[in-house]
C-alpha atoms as a PDB file:
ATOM      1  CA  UNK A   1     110.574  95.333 113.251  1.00  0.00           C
ATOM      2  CA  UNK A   2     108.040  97.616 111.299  1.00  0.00           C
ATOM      3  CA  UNK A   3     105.308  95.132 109.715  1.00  0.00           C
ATOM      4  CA  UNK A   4     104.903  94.518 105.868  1.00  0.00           C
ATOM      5  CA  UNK A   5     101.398  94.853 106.259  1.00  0.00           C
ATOM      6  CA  UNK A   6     101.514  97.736 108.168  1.00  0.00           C
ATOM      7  CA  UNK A   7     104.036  99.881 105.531  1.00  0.00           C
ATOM      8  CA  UNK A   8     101.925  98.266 102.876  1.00  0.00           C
ATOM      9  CA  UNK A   9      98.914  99.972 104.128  1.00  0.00           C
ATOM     10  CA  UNK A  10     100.475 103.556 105.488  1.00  0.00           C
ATOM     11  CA  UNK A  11     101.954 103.776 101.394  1.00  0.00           C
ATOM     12  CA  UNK A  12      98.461 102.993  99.944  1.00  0.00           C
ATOM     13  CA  UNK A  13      96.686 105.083 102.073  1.00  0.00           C
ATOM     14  CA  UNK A  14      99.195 107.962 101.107  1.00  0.00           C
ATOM     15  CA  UNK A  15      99.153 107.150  97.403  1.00  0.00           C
ATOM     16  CA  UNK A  16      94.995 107.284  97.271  1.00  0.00           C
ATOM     17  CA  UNK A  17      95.270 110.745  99.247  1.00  0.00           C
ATOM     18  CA  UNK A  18      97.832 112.324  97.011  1.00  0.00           C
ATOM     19  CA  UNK A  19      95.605 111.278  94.277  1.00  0.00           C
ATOM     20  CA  UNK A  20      92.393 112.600  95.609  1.00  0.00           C
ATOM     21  CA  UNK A  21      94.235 115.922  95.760  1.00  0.00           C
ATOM     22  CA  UNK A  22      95.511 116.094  92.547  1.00  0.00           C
ATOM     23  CA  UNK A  23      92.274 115.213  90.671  1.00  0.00           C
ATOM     24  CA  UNK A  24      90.462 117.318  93.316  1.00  0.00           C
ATOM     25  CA  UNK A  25      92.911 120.403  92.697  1.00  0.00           C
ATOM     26  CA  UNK A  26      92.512 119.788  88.710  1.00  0.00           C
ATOM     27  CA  UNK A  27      89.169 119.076  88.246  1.00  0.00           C
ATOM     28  CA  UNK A  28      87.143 120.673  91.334  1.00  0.00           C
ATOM     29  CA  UNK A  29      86.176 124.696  91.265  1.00  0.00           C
ATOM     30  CA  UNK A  30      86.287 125.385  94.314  1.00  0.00           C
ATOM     31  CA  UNK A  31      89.788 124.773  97.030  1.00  0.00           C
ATOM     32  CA  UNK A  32      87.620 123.857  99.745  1.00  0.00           C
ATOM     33  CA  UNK A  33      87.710 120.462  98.730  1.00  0.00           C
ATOM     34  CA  UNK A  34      91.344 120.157  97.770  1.00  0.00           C
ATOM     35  CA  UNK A  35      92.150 121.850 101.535  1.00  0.00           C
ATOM     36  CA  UNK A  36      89.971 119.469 102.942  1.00  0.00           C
ATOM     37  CA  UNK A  37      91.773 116.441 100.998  1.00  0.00           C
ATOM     38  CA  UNK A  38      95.505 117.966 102.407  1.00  0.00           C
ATOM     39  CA  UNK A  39      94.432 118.373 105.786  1.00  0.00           C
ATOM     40  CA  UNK A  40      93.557 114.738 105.881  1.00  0.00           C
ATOM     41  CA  UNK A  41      96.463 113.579 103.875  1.00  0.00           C
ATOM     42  CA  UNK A  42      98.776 115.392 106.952  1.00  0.00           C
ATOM     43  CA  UNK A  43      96.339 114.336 109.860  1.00  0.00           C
ATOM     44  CA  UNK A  44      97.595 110.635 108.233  1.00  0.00           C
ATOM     45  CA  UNK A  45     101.004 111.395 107.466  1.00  0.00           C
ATOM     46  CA  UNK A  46     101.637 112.780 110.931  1.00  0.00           C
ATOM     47  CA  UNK A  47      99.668 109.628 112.617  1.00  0.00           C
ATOM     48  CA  UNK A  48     101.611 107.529 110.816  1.00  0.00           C
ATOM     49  CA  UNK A  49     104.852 109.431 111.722  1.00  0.00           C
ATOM     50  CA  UNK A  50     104.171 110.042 115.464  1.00  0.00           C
ATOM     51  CA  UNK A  51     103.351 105.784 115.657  1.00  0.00           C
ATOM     52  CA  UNK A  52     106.427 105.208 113.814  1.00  0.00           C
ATOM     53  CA  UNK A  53     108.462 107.372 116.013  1.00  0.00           C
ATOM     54  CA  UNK A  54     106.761 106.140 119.354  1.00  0.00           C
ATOM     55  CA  UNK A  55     106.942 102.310 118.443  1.00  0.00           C
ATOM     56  CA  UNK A  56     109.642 101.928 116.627  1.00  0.00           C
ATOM     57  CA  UNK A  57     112.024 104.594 117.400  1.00  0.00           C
ATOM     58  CA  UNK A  58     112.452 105.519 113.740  1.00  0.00           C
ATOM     59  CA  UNK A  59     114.372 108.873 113.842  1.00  0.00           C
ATOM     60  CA  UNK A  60     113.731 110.353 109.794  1.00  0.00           C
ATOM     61  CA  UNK A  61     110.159 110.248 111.045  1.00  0.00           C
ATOM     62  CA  UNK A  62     111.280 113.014 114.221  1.00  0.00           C
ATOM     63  CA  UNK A  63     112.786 115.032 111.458  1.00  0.00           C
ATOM     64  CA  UNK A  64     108.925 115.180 109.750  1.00  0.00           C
ATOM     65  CA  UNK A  65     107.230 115.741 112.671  1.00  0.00           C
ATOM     66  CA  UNK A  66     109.071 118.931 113.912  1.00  0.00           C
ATOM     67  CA  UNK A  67     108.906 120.119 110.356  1.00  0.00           C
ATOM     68  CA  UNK A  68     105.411 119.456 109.510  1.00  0.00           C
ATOM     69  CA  UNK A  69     104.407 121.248 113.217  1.00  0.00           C
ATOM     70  CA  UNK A  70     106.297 124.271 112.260  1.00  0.00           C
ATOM     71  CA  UNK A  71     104.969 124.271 108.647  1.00  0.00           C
ATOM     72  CA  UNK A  72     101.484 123.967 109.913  1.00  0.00           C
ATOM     73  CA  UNK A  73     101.812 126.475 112.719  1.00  0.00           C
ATOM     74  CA  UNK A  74     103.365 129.490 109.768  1.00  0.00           C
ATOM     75  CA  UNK A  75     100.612 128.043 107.151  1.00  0.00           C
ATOM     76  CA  UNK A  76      98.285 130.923 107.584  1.00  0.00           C
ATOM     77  CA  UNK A  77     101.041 133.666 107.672  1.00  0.00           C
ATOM     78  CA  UNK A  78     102.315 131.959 104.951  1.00  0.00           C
ATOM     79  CA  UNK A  79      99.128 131.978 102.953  1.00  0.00           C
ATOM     80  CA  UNK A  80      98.244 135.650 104.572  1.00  0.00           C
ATOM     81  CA  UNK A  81     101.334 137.210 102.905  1.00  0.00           C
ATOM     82  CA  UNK A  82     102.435 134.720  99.894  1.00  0.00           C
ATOM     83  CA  UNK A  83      98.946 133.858  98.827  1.00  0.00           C
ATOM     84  CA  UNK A  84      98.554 130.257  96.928  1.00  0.00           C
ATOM     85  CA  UNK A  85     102.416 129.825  96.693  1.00  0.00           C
ATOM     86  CA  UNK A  86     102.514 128.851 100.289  1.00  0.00           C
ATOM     87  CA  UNK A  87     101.085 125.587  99.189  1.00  0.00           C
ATOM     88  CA  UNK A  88     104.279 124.866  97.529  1.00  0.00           C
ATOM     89  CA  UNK A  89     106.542 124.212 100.770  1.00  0.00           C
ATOM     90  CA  UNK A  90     103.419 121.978 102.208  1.00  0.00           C
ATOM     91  CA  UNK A  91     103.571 120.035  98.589  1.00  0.00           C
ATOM     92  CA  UNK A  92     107.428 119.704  99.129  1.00  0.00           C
ATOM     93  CA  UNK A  93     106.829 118.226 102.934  1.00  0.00           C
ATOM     94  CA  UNK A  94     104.074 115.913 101.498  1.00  0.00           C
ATOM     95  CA  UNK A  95     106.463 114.124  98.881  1.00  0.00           C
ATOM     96  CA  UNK A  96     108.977 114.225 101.407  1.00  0.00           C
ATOM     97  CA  UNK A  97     107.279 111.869 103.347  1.00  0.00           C
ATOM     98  CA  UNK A  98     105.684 109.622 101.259  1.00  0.00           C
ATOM     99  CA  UNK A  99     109.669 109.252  99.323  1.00  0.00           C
ATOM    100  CA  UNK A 100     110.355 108.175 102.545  1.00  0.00           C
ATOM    101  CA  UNK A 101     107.146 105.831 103.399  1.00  0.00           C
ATOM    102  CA  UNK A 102     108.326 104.583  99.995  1.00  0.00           C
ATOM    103  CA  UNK A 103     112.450 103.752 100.796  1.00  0.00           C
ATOM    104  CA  UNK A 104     111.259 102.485 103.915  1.00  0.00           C
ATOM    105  CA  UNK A 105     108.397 100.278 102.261  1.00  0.00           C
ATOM    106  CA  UNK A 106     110.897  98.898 100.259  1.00  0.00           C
ATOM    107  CA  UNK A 107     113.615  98.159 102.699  1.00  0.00           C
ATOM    108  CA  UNK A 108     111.176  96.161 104.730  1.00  0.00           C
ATOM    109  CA  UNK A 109     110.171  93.943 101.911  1.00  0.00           C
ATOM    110  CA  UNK A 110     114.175  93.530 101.090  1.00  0.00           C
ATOM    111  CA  UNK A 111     114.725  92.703 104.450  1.00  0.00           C
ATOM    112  CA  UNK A 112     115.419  88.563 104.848  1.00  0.00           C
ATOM    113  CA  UNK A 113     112.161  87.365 106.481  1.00  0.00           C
ATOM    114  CA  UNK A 114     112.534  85.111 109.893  1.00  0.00           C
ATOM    115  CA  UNK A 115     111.217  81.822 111.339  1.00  0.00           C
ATOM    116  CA  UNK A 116     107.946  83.276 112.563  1.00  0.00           C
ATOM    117  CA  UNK A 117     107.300  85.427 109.569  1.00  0.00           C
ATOM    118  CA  UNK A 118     106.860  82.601 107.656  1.00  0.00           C
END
């Protein structure tokens, strides 16, 4: 069974990282930054989704992991012909996955605790 502690930390982590981009991509002049902020943000989101997968067999994570590979392989084709609209599918992947951190978060806190958790 997937820890409290360790969805607790995987959805904070997230949440500071989508933050950092946002204020980066609002308040920073340059995108250097902001790319820098969403490659971290995925290097954790696909850590998080490989030891997920590995450990605990959870399936939804497989589903991320193929589609974040293939959205990071046809990024810079994407960004080569679309320009800064490509960022939009990688912004759709990223919510994706922290809805699910989140529905996940929140069905291990529902769940009814045991003997030793206590």
């Amino acid at each position: 069974m997937i820890s409290k502690f360790r969805m607790k930390i995987d959805l904070l982590g997230q949440a500071v990282l989508i933050v950092a981009i946002i204020l980066l991509a609002c308040f920073a002049t340059g995108m250097r930054s902001t790319n820098t902020m969403l490659v971290v943000l995925g290097i954790w989101q696909m850590a998080s989704a490989i030891h997920l997968v590995y450990v605990y067999s959870h399936i939804k994570r497989l589903n991320y992991v193929k589609t974040a590979i293939v959205l990071a392989v046809s990024l810079p084709l994407w960004l080569r012909f679309v320009g800064e609209l490509a960022y939009f599918p990688v912004a759709g992947v990223v919510i994706w996955y922290f809805w699910q951190t989140i529905t996940d978060t929140i069905k291990v806190y529902n769940r009814p605790r045991s003997f030793w958790d206590l």
